[in-house]
N, C-alpha and C. Protein backbone atom coordinates (compact mmCIF):
# COMPACT_ATOMS: atom_id res chain seq x y z
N UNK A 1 0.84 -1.19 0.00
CA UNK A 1 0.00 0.00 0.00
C UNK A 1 0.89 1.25 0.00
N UNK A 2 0.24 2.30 -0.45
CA UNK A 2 1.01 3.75 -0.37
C UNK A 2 1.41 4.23 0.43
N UNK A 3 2.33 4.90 1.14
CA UNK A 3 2.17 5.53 2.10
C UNK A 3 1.62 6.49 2.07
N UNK A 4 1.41 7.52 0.89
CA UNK A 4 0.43 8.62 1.02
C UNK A 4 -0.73 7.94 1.29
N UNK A 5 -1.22 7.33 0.71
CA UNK A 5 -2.85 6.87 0.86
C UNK A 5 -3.36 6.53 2.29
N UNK A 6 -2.02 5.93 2.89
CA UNK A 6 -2.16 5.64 4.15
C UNK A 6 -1.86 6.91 5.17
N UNK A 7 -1.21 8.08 4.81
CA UNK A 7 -1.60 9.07 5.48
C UNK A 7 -2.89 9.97 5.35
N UNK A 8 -3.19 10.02 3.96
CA UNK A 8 -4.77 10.55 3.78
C UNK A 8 -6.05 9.89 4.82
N UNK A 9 -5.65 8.56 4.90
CA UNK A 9 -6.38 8.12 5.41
C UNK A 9 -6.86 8.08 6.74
N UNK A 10 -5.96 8.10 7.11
CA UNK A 10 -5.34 8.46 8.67
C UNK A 10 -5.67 9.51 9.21
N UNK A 11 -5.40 10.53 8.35
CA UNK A 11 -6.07 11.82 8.17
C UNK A 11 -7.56 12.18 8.12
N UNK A 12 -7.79 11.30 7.69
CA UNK A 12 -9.44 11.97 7.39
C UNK A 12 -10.44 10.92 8.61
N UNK A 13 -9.63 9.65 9.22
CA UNK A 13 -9.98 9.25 10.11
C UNK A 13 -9.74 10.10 11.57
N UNK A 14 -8.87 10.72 11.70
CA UNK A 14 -8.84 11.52 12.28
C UNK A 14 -9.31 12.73 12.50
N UNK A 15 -9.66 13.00 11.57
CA UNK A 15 -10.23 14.29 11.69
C UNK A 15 -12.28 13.93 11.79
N UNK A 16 -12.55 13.13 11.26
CA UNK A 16 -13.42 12.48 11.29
C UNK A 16 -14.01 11.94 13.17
N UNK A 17 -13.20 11.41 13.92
CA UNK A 17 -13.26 10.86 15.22
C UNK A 17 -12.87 12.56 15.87
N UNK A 18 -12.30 13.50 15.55
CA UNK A 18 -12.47 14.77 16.12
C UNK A 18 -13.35 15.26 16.17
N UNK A 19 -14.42 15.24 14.99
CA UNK A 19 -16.06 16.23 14.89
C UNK A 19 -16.42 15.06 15.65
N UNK A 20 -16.64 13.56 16.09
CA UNK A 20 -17.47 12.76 16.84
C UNK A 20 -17.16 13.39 18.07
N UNK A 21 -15.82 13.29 18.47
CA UNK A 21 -15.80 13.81 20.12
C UNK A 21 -16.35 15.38 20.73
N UNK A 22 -16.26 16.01 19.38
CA UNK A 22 -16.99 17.20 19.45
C UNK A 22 -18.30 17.07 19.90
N UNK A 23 -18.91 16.32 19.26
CA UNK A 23 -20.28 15.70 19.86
C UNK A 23 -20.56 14.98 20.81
N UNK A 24 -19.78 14.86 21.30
CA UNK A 24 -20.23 13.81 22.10
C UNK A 24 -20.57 14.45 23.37
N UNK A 25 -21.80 13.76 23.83
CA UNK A 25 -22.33 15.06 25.43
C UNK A 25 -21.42 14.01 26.86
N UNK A 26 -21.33 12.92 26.61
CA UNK A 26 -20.97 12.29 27.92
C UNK A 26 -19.68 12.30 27.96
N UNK A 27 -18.76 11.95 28.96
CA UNK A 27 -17.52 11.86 29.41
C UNK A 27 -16.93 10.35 28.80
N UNK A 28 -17.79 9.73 29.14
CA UNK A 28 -17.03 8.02 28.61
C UNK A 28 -16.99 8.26 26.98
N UNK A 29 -18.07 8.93 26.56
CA UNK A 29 -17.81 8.84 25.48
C UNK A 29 -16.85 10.02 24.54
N UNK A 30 -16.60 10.93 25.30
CA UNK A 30 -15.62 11.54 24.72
C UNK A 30 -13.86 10.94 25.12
N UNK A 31 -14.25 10.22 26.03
CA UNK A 31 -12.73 9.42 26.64
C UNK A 31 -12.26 8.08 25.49
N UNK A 32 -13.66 7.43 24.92
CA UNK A 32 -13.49 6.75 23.75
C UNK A 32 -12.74 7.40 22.48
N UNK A 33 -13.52 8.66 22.36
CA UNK A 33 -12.75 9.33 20.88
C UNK A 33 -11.72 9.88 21.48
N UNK A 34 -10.97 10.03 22.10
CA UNK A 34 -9.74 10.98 22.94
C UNK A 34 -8.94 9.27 22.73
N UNK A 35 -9.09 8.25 23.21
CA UNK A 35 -8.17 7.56 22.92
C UNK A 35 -8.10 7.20 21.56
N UNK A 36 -9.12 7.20 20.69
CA UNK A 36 -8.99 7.07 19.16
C UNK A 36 -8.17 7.80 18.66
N UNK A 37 -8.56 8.87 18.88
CA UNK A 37 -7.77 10.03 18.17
C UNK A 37 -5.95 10.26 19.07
N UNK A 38 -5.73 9.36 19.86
CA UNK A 38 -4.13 9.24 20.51
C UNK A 38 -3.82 8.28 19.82
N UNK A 39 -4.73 7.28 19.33
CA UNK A 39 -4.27 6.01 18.63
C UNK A 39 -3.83 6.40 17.08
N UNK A 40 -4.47 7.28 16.88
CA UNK A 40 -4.30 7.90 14.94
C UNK A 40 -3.37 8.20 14.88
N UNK A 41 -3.17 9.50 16.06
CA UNK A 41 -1.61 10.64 15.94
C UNK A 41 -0.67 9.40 15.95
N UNK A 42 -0.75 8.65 17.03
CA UNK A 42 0.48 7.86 17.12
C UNK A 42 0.78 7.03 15.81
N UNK A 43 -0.27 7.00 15.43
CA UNK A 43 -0.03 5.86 13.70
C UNK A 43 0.50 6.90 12.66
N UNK A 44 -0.39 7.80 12.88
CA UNK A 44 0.24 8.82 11.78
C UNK A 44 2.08 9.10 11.86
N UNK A 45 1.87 9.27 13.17
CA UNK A 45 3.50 9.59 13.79
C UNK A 45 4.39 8.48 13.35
N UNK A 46 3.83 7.71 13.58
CA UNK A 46 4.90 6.20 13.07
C UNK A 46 5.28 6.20 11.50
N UNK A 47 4.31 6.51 10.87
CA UNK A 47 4.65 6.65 9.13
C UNK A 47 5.42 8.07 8.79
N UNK A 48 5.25 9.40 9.46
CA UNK A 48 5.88 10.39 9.14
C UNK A 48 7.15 10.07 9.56
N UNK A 49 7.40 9.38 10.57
CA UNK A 49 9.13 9.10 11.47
C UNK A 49 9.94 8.42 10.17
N UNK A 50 9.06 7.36 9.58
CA UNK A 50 9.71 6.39 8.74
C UNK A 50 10.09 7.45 6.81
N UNK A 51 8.80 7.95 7.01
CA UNK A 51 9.06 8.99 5.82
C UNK A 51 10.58 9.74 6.05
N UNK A 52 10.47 10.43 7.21
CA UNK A 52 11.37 11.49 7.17
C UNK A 52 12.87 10.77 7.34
N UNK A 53 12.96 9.00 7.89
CA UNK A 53 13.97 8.71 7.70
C UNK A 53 14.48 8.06 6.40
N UNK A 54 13.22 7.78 5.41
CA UNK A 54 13.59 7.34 4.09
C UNK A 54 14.22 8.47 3.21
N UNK A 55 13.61 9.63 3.44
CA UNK A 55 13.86 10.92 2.46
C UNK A 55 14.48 11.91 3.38
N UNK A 56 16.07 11.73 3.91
CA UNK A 56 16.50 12.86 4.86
C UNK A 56 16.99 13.93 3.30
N UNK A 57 16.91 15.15 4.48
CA UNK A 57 17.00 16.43 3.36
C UNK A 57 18.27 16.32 3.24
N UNK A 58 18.83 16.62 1.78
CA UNK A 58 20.07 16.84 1.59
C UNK A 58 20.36 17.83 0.73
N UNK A 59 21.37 19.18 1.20
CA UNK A 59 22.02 20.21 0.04
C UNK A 59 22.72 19.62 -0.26
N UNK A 60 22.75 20.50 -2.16
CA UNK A 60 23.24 20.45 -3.11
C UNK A 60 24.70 20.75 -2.68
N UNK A 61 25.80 20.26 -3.31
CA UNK A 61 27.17 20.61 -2.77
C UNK A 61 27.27 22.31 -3.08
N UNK A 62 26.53 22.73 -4.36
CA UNK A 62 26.75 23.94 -4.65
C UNK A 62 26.01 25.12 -4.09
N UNK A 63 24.95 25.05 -3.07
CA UNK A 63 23.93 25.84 -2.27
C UNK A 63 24.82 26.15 -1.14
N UNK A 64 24.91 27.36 -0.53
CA UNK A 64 25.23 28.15 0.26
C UNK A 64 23.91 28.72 0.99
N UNK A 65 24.52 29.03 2.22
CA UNK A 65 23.39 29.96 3.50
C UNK A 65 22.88 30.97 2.80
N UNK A 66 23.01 31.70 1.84
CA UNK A 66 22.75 32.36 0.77
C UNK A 66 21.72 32.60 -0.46
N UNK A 67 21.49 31.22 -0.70
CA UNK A 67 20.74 30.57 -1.40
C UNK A 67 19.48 30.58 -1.06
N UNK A 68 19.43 30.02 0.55
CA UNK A 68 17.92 29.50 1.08
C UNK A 68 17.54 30.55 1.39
N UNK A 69 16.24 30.93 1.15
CA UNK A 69 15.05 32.07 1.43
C UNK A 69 15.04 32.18 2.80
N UNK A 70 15.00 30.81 3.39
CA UNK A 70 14.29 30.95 5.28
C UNK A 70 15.50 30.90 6.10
């Protein structure tokens, strides 16, 4: 599977179990979506860790402090 697809997804599950806990009037049940939504970040977190160690940033030999805008 993709890993984008699997962050979209993740994403929109998440954000999705955020408008539920928004709703939600009771305590147990907002303690349900509060651990859902710790369970997402942490998944999400696990695929961005692995992203950012597949694709570390690297300058060009020829770019200088100079170069970069920020």
């Amino acid at each position: 599977m993709d890993t984008d697809n699997i962050i979209d997804s993740l994403s929109k599950e998440l954000n999705f179990a955020l408008k539920a806990m928004s709703k939600a009037k009771e305590v147990n049940e907002k303690e349900v979506h509060s651990r859902i939504v710790k369970n997402l970040c942490e998944s999400m977190g696990v695929f961005l860790n692995i992203a950012s160690e597949m694709m570390p940033f690297d300058f060009d030999d020829d770019l200088t402090k100079e170069d970069i805008p920020f």
